[in-house]
N, C-alpha and C. Protein backbone atom coordinates (compact mmCIF):
# COMPACT_ATOMS: atom_id res chain seq x y z
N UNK A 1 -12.11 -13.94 -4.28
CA UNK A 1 -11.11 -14.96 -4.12
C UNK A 1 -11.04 -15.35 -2.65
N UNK A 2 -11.32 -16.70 -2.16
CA UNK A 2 -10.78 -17.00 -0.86
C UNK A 2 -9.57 -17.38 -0.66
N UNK A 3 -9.08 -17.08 0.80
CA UNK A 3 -7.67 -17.09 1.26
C UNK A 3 -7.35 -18.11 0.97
N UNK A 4 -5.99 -18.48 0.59
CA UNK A 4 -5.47 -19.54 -0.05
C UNK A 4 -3.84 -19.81 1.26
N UNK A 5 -3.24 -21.01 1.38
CA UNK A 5 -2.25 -20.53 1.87
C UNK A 5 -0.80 -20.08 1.43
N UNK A 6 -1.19 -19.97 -0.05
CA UNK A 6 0.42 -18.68 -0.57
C UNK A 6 -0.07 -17.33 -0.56
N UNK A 7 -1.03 -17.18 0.48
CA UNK A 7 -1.89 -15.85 -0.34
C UNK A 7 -0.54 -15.26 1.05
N UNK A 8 -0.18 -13.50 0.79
CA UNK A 8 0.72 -12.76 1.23
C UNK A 8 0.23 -11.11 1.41
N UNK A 9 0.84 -10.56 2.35
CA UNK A 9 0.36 -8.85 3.03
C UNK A 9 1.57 -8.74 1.79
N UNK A 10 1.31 -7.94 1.61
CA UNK A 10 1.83 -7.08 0.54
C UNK A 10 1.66 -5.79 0.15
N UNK A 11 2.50 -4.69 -0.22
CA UNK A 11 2.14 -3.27 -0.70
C UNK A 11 3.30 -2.96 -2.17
N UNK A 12 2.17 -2.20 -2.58
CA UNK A 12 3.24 -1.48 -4.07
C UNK A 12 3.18 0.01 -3.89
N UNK A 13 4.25 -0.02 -4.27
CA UNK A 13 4.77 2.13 -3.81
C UNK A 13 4.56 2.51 -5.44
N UNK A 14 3.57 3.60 -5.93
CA UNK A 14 3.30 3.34 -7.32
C UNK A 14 4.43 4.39 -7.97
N UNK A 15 5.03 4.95 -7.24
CA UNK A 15 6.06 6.21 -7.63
C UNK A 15 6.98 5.48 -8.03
N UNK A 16 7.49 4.40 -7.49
CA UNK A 16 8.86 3.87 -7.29
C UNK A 16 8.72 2.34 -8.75
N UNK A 17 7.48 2.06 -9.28
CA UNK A 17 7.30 1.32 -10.11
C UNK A 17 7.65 2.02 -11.77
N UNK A 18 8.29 0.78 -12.15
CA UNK A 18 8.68 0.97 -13.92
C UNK A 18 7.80 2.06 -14.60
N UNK A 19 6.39 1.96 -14.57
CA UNK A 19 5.75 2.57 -15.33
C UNK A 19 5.13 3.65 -14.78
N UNK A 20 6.06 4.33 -13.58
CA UNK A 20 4.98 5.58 -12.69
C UNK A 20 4.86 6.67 -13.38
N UNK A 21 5.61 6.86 -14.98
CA UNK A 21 5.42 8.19 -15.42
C UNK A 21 3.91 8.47 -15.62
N UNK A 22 3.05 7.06 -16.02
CA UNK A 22 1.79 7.17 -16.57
C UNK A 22 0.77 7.33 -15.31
N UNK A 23 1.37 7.31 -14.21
CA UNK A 23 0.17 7.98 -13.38
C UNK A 23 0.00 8.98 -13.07
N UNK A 24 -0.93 9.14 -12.05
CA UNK A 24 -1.05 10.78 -11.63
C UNK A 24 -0.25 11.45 -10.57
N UNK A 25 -0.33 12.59 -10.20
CA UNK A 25 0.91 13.10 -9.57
C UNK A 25 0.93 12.98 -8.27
N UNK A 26 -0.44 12.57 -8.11
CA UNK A 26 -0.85 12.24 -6.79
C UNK A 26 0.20 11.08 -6.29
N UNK A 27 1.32 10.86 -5.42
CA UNK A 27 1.86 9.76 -4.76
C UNK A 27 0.49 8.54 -3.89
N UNK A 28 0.82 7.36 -4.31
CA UNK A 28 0.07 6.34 -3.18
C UNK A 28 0.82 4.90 -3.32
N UNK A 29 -0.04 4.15 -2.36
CA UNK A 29 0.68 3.49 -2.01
C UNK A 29 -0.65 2.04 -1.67
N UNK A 30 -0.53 1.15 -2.47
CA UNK A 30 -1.80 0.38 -2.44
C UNK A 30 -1.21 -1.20 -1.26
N UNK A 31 -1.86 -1.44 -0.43
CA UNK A 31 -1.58 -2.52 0.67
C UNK A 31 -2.41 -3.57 0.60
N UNK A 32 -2.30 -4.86 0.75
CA UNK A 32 -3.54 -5.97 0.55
C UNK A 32 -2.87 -7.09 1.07
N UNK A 33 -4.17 -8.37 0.77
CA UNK A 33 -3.85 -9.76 0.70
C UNK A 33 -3.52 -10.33 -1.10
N UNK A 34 -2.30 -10.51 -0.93
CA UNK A 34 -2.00 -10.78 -2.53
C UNK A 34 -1.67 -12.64 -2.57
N UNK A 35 -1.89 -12.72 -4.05
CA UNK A 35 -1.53 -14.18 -4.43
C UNK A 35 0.07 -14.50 -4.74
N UNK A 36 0.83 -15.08 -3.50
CA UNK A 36 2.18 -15.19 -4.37
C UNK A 36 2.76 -15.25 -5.20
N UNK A 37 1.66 -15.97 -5.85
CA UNK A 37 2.11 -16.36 -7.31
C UNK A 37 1.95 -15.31 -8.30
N UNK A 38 1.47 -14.25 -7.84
CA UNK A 38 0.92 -12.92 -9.01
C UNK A 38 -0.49 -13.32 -9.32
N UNK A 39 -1.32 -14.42 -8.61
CA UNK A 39 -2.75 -14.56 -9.58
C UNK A 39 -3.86 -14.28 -8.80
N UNK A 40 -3.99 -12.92 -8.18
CA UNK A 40 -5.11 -12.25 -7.45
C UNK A 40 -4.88 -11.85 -6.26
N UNK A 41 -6.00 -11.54 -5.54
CA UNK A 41 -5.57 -10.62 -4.54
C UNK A 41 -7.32 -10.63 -3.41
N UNK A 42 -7.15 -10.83 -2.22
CA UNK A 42 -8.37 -10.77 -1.49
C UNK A 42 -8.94 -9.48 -1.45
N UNK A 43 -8.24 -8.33 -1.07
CA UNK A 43 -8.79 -6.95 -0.81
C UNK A 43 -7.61 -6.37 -0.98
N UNK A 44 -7.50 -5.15 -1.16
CA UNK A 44 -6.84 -3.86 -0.89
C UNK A 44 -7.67 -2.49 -0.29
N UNK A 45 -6.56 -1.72 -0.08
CA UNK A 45 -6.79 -0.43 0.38
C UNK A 45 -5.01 0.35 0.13
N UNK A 46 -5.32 1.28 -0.29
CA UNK A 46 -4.63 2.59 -0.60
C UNK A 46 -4.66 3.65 0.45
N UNK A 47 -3.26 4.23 0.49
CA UNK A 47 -2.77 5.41 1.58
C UNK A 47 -2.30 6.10 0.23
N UNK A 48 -2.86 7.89 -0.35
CA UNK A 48 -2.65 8.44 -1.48
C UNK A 48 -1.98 9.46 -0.53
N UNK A 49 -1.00 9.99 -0.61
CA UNK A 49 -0.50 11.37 -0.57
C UNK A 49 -1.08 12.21 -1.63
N UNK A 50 -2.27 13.29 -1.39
CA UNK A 50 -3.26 14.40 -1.92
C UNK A 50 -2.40 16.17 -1.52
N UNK A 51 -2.33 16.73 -2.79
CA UNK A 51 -1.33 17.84 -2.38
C UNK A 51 -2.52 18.84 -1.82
N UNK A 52 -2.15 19.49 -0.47
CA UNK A 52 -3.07 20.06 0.03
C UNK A 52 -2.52 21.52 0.61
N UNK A 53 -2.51 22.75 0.10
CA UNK A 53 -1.99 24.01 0.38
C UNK A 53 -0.53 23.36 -0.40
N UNK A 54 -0.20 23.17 -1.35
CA UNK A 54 0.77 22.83 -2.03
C UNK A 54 2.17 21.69 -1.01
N UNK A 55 1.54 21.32 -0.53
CA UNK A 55 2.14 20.00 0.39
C UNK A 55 1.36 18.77 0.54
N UNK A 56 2.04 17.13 0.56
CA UNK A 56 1.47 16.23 0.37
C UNK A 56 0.96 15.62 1.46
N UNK A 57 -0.20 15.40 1.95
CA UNK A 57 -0.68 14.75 3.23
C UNK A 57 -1.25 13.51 2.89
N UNK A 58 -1.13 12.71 3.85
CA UNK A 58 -1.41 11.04 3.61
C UNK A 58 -2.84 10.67 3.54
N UNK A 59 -4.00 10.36 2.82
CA UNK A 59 -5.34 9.67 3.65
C UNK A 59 -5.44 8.33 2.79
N UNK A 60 -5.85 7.74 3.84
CA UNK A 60 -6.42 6.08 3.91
C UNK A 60 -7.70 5.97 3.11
N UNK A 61 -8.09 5.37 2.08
CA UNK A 61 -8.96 5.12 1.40
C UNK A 61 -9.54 3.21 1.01
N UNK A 62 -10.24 3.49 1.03
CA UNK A 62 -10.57 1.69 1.14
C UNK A 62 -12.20 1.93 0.53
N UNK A 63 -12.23 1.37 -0.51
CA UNK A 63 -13.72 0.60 -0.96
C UNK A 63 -14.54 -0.34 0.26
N UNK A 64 -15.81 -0.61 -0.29
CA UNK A 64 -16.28 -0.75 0.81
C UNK A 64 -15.89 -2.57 0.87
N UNK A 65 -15.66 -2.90 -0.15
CA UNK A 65 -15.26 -4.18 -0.17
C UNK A 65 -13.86 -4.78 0.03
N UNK A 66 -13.28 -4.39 0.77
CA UNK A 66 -11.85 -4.30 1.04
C UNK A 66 -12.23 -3.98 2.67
N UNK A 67 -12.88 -3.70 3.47
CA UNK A 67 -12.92 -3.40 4.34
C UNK A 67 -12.50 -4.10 5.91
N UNK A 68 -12.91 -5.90 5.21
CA UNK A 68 -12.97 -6.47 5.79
C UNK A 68 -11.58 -7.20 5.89
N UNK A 69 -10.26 -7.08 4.91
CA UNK A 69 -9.06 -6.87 4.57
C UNK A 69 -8.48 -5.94 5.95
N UNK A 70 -9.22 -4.58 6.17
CA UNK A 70 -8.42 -3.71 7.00
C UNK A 70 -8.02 -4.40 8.11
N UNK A 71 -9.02 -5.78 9.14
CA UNK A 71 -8.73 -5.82 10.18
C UNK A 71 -7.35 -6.63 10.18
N UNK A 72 -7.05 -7.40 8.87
CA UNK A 72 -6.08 -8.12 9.47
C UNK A 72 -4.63 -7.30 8.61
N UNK A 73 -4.74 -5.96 9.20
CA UNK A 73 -3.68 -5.00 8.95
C UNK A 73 -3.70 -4.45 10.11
N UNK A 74 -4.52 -4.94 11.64
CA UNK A 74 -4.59 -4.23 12.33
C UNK A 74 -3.14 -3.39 13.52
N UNK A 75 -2.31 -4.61 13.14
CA UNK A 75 -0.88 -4.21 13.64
C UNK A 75 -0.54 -2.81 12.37
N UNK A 76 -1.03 -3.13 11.37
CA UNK A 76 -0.18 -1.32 10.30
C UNK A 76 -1.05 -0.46 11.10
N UNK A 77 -2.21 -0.71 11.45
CA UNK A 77 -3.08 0.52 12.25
C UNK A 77 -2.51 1.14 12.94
N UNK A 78 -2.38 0.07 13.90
CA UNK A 78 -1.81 0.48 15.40
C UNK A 78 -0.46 1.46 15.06
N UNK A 79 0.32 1.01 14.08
CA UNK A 79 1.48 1.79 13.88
C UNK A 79 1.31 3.08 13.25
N UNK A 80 -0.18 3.11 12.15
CA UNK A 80 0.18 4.85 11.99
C UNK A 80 -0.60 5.34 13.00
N UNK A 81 -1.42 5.04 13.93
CA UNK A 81 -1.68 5.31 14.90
C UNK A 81 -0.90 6.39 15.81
N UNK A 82 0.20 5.41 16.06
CA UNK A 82 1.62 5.80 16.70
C UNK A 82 2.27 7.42 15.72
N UNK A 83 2.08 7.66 14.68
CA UNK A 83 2.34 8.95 13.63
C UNK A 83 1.21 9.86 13.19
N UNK A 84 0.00 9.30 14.09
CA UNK A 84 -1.31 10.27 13.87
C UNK A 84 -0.27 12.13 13.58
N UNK A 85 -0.99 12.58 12.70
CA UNK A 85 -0.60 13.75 12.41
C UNK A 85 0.86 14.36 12.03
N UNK A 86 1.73 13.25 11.58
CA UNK A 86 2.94 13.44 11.84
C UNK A 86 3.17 13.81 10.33
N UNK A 87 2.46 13.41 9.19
CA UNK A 87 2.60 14.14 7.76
C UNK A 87 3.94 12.73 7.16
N UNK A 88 3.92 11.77 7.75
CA UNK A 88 4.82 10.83 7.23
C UNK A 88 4.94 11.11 6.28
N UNK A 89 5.91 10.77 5.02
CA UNK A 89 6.37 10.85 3.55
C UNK A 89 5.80 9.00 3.49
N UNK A 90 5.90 8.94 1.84
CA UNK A 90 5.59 7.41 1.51
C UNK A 90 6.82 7.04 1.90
N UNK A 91 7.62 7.15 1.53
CA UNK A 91 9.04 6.32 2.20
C UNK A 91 9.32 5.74 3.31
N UNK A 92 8.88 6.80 4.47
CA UNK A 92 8.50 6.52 5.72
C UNK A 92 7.07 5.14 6.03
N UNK A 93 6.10 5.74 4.92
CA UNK A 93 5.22 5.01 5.53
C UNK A 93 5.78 3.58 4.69
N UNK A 94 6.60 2.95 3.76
CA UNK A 94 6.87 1.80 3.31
C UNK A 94 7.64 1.16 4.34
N UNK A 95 8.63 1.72 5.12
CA UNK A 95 9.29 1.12 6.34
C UNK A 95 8.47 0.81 7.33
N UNK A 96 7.24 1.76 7.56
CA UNK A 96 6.16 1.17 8.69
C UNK A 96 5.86 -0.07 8.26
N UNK A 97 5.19 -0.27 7.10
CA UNK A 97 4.83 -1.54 6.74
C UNK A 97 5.57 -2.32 6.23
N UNK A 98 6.91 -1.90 6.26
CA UNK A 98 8.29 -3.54 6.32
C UNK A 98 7.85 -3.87 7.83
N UNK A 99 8.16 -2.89 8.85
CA UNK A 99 8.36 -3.47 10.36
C UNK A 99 7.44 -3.98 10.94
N UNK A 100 5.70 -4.17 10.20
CA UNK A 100 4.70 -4.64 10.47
C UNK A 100 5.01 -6.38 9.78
N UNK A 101 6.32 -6.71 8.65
CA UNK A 101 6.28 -7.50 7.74
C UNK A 101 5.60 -7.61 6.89
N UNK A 102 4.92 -6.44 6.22
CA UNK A 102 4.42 -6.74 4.98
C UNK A 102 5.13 -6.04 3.74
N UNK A 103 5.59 -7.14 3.08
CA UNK A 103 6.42 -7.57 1.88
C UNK A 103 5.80 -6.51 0.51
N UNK A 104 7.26 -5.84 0.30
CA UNK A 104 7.35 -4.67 -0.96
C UNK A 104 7.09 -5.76 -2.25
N UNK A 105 6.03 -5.51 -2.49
CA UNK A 105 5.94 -6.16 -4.20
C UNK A 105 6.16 -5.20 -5.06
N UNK A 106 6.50 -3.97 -5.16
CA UNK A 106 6.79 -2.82 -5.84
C UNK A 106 7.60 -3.84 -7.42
N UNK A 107 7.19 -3.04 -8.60
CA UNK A 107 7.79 -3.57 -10.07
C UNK A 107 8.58 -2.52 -10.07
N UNK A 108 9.91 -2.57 -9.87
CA UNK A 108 10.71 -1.49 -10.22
C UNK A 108 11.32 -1.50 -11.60
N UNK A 109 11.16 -2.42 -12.30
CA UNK A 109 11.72 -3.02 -13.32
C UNK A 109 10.83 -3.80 -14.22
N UNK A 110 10.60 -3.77 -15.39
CA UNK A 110 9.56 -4.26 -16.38
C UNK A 110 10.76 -5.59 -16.65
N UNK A 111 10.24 -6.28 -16.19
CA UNK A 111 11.09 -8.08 -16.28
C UNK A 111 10.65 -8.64 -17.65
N UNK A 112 9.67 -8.16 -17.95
CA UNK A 112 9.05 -9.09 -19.33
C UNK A 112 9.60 -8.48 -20.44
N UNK A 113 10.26 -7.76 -20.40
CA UNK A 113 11.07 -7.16 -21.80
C UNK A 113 12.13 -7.76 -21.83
C-alpha cells in the first residue's frame, strides 16, 4: 500500500483489546503506518513483552518488510533509547508512544455487536 494522506502512526496494546483472552500470554504491542479509515496499513513492527526467568522483558521485532516503516518512528527510537534497560511495562511503553503522538487504536470494545 502507498502512503496515502489519511494514512496515521498508530499502535494497538493487544492485552487491553476486546478479544485478548484468545491470545497468547505473551503481552505486545504492535506500532505502524495505519489507514484512518481502518482499510490497511504500510508496515508494522511489534514490541512483545517475552517472560524471561519468570519476568516480562520488552524486545522489538520487525519483519524484514516493515523495516523501512522503522525510520519514520525514529523520534519512538530515540525515546526508548532514553529507557535502554529500564524493563519498561507496556503501559509505560503506550505513554512513550502517546508523547511521540502516535495515536492508541487499541479495540477495547467489539462495536459491531
Amino acid at each position: 500500500m502507498k502512503a496515502k494522506a489519511n494514512m496515521i502512526r498508530g499502535y494497538h496494546h493487544y492485552s487491553r483489546c476486546w478479544y485478548s483472552e484468545v491470545l497468547p500470554e505473551d503481552d505486545y504491542i504492535t506500532i505502524g503506518i495505519y489507514d484512518s479509515e481502518g482499510c490497511g496499513m504500510i508496515g508494522e513492527f511489534t514490541v512483545t513483552w517475552h517472560l524471561v526467568t519468570q519476568q516480562p522483558f520488552p524486545r522489538l521485532e520487525a519483519y524484514d518488510d516493515s523495516w523501512s516503516t522503522l525510520i519514520q518512528f525514529s523520534d519512538v527510537l530515540e525515546k526508548m533509547a532514553e529507557v535502554n534497560d529500564k524493563n519498561i511495562t507496556p503501559l509505560e511503553f503506550c505513554k512513550l508512544l502517546e508523547s511521540c503522538g502516535v495515536v492508541d487504536l487499541t479495540e477495547e470494545t467489539n462495536d459491531k455487536e
